[in-house]
C-alpha atoms as a PDB file:
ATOM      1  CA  UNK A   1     -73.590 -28.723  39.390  1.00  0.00           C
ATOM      2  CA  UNK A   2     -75.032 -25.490  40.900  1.00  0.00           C
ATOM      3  CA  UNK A   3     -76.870 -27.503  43.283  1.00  0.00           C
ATOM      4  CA  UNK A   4     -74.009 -28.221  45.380  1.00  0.00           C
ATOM      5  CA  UNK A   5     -73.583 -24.881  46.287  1.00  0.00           C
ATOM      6  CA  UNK A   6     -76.173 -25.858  48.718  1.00  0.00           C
ATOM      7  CA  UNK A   7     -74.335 -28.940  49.913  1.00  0.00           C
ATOM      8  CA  UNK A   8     -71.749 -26.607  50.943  1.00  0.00           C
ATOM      9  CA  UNK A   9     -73.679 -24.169  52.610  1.00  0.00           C
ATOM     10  CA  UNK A  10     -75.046 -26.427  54.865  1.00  0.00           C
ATOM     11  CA  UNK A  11     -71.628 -27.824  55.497  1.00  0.00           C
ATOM     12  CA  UNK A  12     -70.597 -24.860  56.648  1.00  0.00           C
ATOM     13  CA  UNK A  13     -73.893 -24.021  58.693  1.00  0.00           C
ATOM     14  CA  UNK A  14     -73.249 -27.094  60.594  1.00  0.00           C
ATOM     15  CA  UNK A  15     -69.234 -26.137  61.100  1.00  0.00           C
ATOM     16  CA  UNK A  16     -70.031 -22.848  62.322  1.00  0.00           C
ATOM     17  CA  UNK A  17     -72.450 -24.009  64.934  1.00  0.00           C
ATOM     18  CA  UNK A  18     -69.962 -26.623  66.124  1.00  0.00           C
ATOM     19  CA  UNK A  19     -67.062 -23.594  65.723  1.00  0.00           C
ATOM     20  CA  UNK A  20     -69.152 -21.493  68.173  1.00  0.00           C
ATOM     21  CA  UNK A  21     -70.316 -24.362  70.705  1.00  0.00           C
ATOM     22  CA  UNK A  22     -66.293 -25.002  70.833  1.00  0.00           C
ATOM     23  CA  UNK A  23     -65.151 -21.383  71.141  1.00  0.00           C
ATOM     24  CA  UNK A  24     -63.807 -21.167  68.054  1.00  0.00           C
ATOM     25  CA  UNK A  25     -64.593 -18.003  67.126  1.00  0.00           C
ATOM     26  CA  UNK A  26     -62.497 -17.201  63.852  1.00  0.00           C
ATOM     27  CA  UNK A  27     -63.644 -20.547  62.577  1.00  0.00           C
ATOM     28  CA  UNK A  28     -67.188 -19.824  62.941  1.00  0.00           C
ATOM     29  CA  UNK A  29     -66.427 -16.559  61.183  1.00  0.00           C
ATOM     30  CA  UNK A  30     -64.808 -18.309  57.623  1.00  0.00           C
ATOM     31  CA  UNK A  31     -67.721 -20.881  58.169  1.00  0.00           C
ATOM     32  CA  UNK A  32     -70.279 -18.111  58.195  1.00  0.00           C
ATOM     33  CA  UNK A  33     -68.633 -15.921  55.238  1.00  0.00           C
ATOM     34  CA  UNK A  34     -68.596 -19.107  53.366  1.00  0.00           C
ATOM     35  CA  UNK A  35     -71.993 -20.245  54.204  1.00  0.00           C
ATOM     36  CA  UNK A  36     -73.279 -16.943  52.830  1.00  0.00           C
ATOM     37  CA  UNK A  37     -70.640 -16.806  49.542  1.00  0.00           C
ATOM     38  CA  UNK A  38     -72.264 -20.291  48.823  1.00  0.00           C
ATOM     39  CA  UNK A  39     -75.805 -19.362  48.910  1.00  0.00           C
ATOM     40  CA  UNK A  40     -74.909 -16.443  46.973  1.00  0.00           C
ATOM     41  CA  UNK A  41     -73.329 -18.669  44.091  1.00  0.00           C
ATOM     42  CA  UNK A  42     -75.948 -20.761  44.080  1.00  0.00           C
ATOM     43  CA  UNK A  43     -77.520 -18.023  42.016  1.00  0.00           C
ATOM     44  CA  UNK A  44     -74.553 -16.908  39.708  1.00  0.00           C
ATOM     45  CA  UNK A  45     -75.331 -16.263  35.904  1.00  0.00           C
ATOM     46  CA  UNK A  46     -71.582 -16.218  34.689  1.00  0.00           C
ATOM     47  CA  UNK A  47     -69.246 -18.603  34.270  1.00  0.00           C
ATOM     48  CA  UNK A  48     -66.249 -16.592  35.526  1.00  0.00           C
ATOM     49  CA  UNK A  49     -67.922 -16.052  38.370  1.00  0.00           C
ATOM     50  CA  UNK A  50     -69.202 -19.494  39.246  1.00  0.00           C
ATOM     51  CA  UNK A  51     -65.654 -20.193  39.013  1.00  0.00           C
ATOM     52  CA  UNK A  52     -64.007 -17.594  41.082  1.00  0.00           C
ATOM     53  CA  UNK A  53     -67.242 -18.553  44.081  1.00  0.00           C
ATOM     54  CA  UNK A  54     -65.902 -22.197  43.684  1.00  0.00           C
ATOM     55  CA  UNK A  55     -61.936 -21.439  43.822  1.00  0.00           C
ATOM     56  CA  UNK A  56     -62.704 -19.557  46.903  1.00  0.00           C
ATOM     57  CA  UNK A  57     -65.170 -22.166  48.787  1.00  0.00           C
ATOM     58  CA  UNK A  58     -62.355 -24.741  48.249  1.00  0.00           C
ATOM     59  CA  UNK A  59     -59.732 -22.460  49.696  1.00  0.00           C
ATOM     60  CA  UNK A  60     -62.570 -21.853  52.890  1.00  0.00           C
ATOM     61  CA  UNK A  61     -63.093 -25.518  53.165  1.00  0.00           C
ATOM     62  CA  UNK A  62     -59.713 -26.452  52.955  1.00  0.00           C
ATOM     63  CA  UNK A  63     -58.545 -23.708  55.035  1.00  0.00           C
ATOM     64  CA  UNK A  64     -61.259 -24.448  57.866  1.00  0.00           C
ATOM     65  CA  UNK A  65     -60.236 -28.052  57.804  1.00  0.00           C
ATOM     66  CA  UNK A  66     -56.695 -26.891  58.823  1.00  0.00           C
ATOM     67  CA  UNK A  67     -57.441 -24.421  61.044  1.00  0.00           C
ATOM     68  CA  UNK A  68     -59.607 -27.862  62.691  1.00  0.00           C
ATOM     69  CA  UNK A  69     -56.502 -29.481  62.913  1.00  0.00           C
ATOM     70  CA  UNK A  70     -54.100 -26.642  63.846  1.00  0.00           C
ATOM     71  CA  UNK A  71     -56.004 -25.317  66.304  1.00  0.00           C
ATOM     72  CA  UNK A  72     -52.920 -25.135  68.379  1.00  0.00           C
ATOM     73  CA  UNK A  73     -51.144 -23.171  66.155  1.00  0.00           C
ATOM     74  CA  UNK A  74     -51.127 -19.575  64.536  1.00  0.00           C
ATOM     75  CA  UNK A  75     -52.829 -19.246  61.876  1.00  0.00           C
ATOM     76  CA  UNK A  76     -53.551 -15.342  62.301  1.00  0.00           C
ATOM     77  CA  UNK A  77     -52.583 -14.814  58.510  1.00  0.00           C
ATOM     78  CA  UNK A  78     -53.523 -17.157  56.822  1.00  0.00           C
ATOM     79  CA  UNK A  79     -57.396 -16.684  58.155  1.00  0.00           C
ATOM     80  CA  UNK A  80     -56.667 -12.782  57.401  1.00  0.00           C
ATOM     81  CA  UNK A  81     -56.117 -13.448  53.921  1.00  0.00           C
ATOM     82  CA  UNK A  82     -58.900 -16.092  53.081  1.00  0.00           C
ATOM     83  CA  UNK A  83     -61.401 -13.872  55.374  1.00  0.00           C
ATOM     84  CA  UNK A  84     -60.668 -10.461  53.000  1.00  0.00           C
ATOM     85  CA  UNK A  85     -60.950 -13.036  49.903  1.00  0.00           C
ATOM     86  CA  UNK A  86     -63.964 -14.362  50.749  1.00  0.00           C
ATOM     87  CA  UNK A  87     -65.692 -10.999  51.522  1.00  0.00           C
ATOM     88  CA  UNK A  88     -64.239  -9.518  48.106  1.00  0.00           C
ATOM     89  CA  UNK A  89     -66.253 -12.560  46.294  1.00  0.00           C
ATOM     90  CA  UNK A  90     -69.135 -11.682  48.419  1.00  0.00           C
ATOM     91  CA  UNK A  91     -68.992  -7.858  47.966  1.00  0.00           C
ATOM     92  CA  UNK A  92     -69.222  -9.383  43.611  1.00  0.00           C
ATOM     93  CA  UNK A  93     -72.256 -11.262  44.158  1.00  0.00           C
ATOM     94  CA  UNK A  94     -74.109  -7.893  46.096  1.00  0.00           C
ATOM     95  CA  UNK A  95     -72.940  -8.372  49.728  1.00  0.00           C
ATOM     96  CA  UNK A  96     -74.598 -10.866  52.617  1.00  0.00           C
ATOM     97  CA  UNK A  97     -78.042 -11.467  53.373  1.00  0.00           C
ATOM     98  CA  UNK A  98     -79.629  -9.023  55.675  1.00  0.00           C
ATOM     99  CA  UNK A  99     -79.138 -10.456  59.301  1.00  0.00           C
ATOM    100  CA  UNK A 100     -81.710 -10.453  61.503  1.00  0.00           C
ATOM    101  CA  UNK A 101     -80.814  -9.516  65.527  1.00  0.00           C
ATOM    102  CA  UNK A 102     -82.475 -11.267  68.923  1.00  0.00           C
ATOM    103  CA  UNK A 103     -84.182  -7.997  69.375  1.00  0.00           C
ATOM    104  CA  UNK A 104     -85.892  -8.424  65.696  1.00  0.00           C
ATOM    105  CA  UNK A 105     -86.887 -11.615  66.374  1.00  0.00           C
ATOM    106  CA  UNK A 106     -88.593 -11.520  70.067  1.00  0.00           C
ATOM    107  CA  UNK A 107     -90.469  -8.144  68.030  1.00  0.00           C
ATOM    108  CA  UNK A 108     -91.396 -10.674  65.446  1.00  0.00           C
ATOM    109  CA  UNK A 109     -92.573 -13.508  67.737  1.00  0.00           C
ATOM    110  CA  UNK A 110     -94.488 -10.960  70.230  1.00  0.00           C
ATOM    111  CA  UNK A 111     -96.700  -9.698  66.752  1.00  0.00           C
ATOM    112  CA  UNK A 112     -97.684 -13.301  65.946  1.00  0.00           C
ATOM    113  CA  UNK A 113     -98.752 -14.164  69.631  1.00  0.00           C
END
């Protein structure tokens, strides 16, 4: 069921750019980490690992859906801890994606034109 690895990535592509729109900064942030630690297990080899990628996307989904909720609340620690665990998975499967920044981009758009 590797495939919905991508399901979830885009489920938390979409969260994050609702987090942002809303000013929900620390949301955006789980949403993106997750985003990225799906992608990333979409391409695992080994089982343990699969299962470690999966453990942790449930505890970002679950966690994010809370924090939805609770936004009224602090939550400070809780988004501490899932933030360092979800990093440590990603930091296993070689890190994020390069990022691209806005001054890459207008460089990129100007050589097409």
């Amino acid at each position: 069921n590797k495939h919905l690895f991508s399901v979830f990535s885009e489920s938390m592509f979409t969260i994050r750019g609702t987090a942002v729109q809303l000013g929900f900064p620390h949301i955006a942030d789980i949403a993106a980490l997750g985003e990225e630690l799906a992608i990333k297990g979409k391409g695992a080899t080994q089982r343990a690992h699969i299962r470690r990628c999966v453990a942790a996307l449930w505890d970002a989904q679950t966690t994010v859906k809370y924090l939805i909720v609770h936004h009224d609340e602090e939550t400070g620690e809780e988004q501490r801890i899932l933030m360092n665990r979800l990093q440590a998975m990603l930091t296993t499967f070689g890190g994020a994606r390069p990022k691209v920044d806005q001054d890459e981009i207008e460089a990129l758009l100007k050589g097409r034109g």
